[in-house]
PDB file of N, CA and C in Angstrom:
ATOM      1  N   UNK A   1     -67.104  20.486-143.883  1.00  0.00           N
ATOM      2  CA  UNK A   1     -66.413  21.651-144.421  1.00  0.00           C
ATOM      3  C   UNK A   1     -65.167  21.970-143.609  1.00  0.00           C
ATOM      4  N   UNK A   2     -65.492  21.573-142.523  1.00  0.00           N
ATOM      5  CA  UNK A   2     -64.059  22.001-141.504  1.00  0.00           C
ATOM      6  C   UNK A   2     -62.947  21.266-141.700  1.00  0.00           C
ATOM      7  N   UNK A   3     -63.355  19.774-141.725  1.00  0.00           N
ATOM      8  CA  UNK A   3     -62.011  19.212-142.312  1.00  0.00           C
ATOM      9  C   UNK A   3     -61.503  18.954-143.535  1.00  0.00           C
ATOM     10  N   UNK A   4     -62.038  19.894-144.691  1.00  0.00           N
ATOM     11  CA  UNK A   4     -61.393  20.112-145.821  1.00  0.00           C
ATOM     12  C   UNK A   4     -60.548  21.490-145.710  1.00  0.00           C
ATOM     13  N   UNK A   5     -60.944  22.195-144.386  1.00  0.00           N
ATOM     14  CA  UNK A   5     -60.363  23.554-144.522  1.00  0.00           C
ATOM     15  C   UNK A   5     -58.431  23.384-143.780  1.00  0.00           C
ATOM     16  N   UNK A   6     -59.786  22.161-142.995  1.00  0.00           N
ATOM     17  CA  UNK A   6     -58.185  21.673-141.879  1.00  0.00           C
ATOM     18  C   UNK A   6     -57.095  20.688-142.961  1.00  0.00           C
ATOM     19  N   UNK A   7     -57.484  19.921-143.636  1.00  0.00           N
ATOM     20  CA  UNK A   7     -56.542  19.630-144.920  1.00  0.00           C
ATOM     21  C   UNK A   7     -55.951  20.535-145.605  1.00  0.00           C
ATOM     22  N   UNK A   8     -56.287  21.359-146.213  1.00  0.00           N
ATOM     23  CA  UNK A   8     -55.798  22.185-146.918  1.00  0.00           C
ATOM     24  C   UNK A   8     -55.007  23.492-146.147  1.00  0.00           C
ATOM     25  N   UNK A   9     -54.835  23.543-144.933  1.00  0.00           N
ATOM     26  CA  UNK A   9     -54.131  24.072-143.913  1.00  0.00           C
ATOM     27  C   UNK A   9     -52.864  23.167-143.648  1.00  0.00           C
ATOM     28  N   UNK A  10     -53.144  21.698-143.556  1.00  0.00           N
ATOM     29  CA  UNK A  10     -52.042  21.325-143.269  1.00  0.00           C
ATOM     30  C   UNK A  10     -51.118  20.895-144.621  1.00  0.00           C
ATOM     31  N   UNK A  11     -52.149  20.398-145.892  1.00  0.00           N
ATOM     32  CA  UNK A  11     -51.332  20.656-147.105  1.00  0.00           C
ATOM     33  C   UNK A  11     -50.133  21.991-147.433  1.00  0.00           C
ATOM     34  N   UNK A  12     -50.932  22.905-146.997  1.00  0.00           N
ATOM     35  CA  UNK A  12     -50.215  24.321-147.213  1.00  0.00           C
ATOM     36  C   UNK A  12     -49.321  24.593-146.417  1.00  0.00           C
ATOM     37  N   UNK A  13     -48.909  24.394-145.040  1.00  0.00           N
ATOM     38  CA  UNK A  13     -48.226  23.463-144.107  1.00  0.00           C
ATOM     39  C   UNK A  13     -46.702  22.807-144.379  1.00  0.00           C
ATOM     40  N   UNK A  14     -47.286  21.441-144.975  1.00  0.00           N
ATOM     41  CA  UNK A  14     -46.444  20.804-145.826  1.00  0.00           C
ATOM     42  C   UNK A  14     -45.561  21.369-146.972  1.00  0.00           C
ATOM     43  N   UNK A  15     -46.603  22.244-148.071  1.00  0.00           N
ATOM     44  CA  UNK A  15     -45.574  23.168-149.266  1.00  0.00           C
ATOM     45  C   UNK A  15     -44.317  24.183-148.355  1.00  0.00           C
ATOM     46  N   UNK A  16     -44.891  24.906-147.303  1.00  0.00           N
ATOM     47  CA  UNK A  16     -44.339  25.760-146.949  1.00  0.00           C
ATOM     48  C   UNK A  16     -43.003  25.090-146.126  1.00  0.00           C
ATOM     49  N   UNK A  17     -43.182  24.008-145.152  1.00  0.00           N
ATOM     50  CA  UNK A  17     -41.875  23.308-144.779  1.00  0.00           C
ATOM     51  C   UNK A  17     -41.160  23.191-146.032  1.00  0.00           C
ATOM     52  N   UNK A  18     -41.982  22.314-147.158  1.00  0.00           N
ATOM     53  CA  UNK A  18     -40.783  21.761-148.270  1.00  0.00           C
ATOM     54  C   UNK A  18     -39.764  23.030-148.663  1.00  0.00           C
ATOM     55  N   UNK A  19     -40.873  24.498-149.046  1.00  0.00           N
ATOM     56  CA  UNK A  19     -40.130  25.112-149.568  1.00  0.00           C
ATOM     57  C   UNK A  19     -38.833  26.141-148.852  1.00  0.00           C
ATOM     58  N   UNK A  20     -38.945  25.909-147.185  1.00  0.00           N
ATOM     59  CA  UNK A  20     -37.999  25.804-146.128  1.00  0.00           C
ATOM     60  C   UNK A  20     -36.641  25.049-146.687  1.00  0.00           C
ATOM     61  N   UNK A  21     -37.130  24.252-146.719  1.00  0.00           N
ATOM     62  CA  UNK A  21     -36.060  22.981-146.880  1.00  0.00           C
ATOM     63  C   UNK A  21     -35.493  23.477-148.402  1.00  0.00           C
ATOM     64  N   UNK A  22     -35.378  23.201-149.337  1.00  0.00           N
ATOM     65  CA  UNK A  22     -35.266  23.765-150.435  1.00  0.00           C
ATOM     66  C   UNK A  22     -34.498  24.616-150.558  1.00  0.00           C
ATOM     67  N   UNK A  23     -35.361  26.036-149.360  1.00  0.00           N
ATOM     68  CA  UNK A  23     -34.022  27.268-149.534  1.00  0.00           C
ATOM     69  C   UNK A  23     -32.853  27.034-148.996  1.00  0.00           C
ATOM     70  N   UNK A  24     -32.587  25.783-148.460  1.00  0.00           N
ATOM     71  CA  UNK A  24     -31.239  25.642-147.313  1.00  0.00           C
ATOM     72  C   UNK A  24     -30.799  25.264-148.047  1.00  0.00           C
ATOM     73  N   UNK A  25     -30.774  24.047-149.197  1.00  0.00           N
ATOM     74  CA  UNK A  25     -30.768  22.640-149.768  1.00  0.00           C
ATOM     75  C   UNK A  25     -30.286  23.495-151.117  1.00  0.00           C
ATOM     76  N   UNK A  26     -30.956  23.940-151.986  1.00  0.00           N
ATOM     77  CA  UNK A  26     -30.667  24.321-153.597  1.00  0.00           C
ATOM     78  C   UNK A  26     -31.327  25.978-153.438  1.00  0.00           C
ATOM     79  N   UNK A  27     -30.994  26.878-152.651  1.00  0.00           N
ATOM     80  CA  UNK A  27     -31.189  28.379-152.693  1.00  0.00           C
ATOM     81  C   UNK A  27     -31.854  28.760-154.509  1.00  0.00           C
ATOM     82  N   UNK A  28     -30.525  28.103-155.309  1.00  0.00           N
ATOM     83  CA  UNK A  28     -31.382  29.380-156.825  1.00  0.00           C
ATOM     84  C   UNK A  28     -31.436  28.261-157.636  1.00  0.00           C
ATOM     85  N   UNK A  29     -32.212  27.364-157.181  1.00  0.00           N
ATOM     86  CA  UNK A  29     -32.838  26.292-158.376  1.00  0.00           C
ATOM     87  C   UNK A  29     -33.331  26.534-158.879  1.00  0.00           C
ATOM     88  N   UNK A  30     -33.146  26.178-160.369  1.00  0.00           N
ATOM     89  CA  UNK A  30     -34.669  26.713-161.340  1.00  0.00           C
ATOM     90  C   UNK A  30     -35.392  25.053-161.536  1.00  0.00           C
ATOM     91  N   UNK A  31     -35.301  24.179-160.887  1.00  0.00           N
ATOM     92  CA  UNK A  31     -35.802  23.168-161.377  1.00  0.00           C
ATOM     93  C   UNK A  31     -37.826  23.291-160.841  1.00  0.00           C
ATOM     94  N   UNK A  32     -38.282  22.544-162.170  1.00  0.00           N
ATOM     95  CA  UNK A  32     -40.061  23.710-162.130  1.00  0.00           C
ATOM     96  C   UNK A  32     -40.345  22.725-160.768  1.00  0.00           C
ATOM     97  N   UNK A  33     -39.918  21.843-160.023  1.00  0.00           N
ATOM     98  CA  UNK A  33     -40.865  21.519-158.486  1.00  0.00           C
ATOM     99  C   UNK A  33     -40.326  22.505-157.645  1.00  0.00           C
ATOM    100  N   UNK A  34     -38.940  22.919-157.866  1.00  0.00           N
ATOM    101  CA  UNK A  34     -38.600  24.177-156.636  1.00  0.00           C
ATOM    102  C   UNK A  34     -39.470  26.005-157.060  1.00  0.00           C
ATOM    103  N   UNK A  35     -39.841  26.201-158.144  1.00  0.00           N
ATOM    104  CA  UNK A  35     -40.101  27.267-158.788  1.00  0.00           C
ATOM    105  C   UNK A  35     -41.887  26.823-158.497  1.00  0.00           C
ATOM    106  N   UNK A  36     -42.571  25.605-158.505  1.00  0.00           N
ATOM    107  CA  UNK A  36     -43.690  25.495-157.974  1.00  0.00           C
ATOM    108  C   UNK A  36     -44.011  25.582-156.321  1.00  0.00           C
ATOM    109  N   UNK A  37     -42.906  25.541-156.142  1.00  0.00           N
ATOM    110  CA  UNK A  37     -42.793  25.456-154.342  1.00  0.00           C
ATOM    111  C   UNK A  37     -42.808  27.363-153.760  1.00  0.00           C
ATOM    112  N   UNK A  38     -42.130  27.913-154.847  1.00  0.00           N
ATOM    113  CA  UNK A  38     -42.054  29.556-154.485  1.00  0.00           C
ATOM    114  C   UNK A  38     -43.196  30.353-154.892  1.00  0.00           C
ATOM    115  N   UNK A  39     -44.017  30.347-156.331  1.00  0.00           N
ATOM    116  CA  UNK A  39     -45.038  30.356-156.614  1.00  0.00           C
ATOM    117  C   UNK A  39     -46.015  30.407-155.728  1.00  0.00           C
ATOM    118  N   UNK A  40     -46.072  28.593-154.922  1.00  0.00           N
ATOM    119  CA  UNK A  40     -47.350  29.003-153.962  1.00  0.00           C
ATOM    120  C   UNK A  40     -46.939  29.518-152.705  1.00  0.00           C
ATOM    121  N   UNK A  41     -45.659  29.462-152.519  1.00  0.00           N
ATOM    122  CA  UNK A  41     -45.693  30.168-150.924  1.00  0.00           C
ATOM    123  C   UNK A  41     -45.177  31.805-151.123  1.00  0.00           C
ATOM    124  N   UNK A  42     -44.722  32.606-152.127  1.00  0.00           N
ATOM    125  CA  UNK A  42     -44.402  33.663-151.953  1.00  0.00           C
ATOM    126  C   UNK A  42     -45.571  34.894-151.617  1.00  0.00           C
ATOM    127  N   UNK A  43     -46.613  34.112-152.214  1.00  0.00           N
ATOM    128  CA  UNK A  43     -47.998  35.443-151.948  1.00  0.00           C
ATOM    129  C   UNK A  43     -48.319  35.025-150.443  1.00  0.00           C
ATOM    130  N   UNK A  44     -47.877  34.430-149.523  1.00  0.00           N
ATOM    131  CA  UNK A  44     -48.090  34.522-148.165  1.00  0.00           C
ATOM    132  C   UNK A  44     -47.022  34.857-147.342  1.00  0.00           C
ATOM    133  N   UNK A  45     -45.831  34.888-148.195  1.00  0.00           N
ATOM    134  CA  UNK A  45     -44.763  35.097-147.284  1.00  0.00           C
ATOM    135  C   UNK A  45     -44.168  36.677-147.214  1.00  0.00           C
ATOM    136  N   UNK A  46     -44.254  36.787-148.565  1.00  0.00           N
ATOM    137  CA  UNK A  46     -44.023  38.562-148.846  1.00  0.00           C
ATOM    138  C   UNK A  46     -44.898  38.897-148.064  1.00  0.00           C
ATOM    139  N   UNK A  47     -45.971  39.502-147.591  1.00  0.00           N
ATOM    140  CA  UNK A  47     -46.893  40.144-146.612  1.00  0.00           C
ATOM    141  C   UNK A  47     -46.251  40.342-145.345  1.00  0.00           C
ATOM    142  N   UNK A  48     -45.243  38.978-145.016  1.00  0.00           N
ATOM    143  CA  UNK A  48     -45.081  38.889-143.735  1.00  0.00           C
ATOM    144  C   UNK A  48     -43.411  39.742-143.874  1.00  0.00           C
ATOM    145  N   UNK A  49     -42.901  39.213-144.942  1.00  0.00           N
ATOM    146  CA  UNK A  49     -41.490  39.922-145.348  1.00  0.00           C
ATOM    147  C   UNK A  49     -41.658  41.028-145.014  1.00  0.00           C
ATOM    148  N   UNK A  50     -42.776  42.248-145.240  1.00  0.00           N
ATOM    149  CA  UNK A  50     -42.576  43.937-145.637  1.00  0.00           C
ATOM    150  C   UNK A  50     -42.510  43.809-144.384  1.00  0.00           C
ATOM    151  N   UNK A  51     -43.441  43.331-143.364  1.00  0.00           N
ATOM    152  CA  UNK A  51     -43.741  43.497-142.232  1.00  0.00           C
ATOM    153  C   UNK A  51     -42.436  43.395-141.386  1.00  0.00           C
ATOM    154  N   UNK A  52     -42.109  42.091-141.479  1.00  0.00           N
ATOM    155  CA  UNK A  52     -41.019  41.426-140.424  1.00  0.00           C
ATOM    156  C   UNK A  52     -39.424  41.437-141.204  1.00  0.00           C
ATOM    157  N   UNK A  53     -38.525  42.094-141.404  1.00  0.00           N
ATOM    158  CA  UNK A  53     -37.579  41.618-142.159  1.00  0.00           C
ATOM    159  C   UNK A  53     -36.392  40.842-141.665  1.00  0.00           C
ATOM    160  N   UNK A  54     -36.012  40.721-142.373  1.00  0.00           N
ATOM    161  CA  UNK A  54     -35.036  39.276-142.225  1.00  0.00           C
ATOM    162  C   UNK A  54     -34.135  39.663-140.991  1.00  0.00           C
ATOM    163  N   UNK A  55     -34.050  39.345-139.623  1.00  0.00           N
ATOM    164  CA  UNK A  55     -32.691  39.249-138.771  1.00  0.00           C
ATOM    165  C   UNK A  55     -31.702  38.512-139.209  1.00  0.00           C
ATOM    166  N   UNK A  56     -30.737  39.993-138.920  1.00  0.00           N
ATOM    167  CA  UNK A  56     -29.374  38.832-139.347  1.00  0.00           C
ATOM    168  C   UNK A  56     -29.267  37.880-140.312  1.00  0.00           C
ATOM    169  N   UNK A  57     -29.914  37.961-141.758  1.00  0.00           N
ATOM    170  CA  UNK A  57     -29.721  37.480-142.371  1.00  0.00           C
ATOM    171  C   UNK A  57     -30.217  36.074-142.420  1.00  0.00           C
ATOM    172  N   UNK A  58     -31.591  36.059-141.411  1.00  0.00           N
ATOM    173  CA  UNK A  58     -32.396  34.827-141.989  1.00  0.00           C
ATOM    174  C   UNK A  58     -33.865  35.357-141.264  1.00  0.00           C
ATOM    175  N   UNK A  59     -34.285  34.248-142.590  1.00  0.00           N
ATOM    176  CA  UNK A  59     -35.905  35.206-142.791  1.00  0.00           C
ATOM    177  C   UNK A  59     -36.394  34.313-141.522  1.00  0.00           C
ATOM    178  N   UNK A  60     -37.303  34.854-141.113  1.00  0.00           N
ATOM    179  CA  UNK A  60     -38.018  34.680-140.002  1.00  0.00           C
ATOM    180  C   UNK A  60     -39.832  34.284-140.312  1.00  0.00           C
ATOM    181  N   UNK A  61     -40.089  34.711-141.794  1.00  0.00           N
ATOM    182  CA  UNK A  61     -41.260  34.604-142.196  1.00  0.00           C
ATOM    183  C   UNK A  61     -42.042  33.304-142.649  1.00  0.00           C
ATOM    184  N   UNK A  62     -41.095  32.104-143.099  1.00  0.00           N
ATOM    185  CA  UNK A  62     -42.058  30.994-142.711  1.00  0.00           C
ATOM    186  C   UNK A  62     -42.276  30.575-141.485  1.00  0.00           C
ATOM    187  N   UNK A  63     -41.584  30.660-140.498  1.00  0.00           N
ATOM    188  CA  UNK A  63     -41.996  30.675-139.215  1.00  0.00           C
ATOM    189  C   UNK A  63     -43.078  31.153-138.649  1.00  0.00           C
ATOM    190  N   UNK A  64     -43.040  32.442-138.990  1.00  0.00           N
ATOM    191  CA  UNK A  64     -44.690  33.143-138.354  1.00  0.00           C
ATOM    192  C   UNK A  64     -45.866  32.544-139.269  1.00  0.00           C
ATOM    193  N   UNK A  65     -45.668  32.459-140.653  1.00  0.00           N
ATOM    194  CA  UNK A  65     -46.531  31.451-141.697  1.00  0.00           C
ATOM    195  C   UNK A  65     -47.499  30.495-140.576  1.00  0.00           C
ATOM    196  N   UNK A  66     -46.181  29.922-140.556  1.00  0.00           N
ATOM    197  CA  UNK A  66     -46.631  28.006-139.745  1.00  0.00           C
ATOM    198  C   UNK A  66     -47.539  28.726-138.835  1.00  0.00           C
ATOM    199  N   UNK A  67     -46.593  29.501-137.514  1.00  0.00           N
ATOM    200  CA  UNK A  67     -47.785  29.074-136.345  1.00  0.00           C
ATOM    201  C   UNK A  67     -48.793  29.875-136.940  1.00  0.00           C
ATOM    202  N   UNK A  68     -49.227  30.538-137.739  1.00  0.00           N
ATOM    203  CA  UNK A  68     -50.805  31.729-137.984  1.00  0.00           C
ATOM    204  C   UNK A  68     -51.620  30.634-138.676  1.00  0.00           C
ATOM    205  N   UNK A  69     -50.939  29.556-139.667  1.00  0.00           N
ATOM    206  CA  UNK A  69     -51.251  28.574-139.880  1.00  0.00           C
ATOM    207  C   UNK A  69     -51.982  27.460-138.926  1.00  0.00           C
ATOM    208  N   UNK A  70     -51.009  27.484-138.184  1.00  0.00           N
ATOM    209  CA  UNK A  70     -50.919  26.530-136.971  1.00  0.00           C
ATOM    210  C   UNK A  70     -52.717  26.930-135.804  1.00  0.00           C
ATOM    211  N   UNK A  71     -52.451  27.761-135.878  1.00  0.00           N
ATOM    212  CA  UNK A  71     -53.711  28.812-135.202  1.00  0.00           C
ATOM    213  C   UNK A  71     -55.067  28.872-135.940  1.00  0.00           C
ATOM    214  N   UNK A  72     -54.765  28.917-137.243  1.00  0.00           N
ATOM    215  CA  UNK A  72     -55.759  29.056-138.068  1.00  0.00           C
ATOM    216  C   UNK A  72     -56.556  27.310-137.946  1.00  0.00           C
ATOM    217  N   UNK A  73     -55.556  26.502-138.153  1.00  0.00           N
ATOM    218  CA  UNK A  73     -56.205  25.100-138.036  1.00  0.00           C
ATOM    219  C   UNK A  73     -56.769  25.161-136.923  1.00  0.00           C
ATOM    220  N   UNK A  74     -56.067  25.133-135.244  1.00  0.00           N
ATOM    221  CA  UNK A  74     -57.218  24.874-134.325  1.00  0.00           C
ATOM    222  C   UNK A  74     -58.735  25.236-134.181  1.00  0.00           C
ATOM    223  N   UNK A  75     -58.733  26.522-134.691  1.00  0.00           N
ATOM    224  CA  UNK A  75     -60.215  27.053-135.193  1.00  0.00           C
ATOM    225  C   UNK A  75     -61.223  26.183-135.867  1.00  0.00           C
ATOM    226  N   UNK A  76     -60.019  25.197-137.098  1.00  0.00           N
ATOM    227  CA  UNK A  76     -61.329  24.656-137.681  1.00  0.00           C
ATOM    228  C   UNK A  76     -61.040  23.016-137.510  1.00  0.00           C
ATOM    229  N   UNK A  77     -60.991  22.380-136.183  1.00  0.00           N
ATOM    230  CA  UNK A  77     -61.029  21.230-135.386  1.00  0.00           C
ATOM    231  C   UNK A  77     -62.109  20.659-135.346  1.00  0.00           C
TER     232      UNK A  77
END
């Protein structure tokens, strides 16, 4: 069970870099793999948005994502 939890941590991981990359790369794509990429990461990232807001004009919230992410995996090693 642990290392399906630890897969799917680092899958989620993976979406959340891509959709990093993406916002640098094509900001207001509507193409449906960039619009599937916001989909799954916006219900984890808004939480962190209300909380933390953007310095200076760059978000700071997939960052904290990863490492809580990052944290969350060592747990299930």
């Amino acid at each position: 069970m642990a290392r399906i939890i630890h897969l799917a941590i680092e899958i989620y991981s993976a979406i959340l870099f891509g959709a990093v990359i993406v916002s640098w790369v094509a900001p207001r794509s509507r193409h449906p793999f960039v619009q599937f990429l916001r989909r799954a990461t916006d219900p984890v990232l808004e939480p962190i948005r209300r909380i933390l807001p953007a310095a200076g004009g760059i978000d700071f919230s997939p960052m904290v994502a990863l490492l809580l992410l990052q944290l969350l995996g060592r747990l299930f090693r």
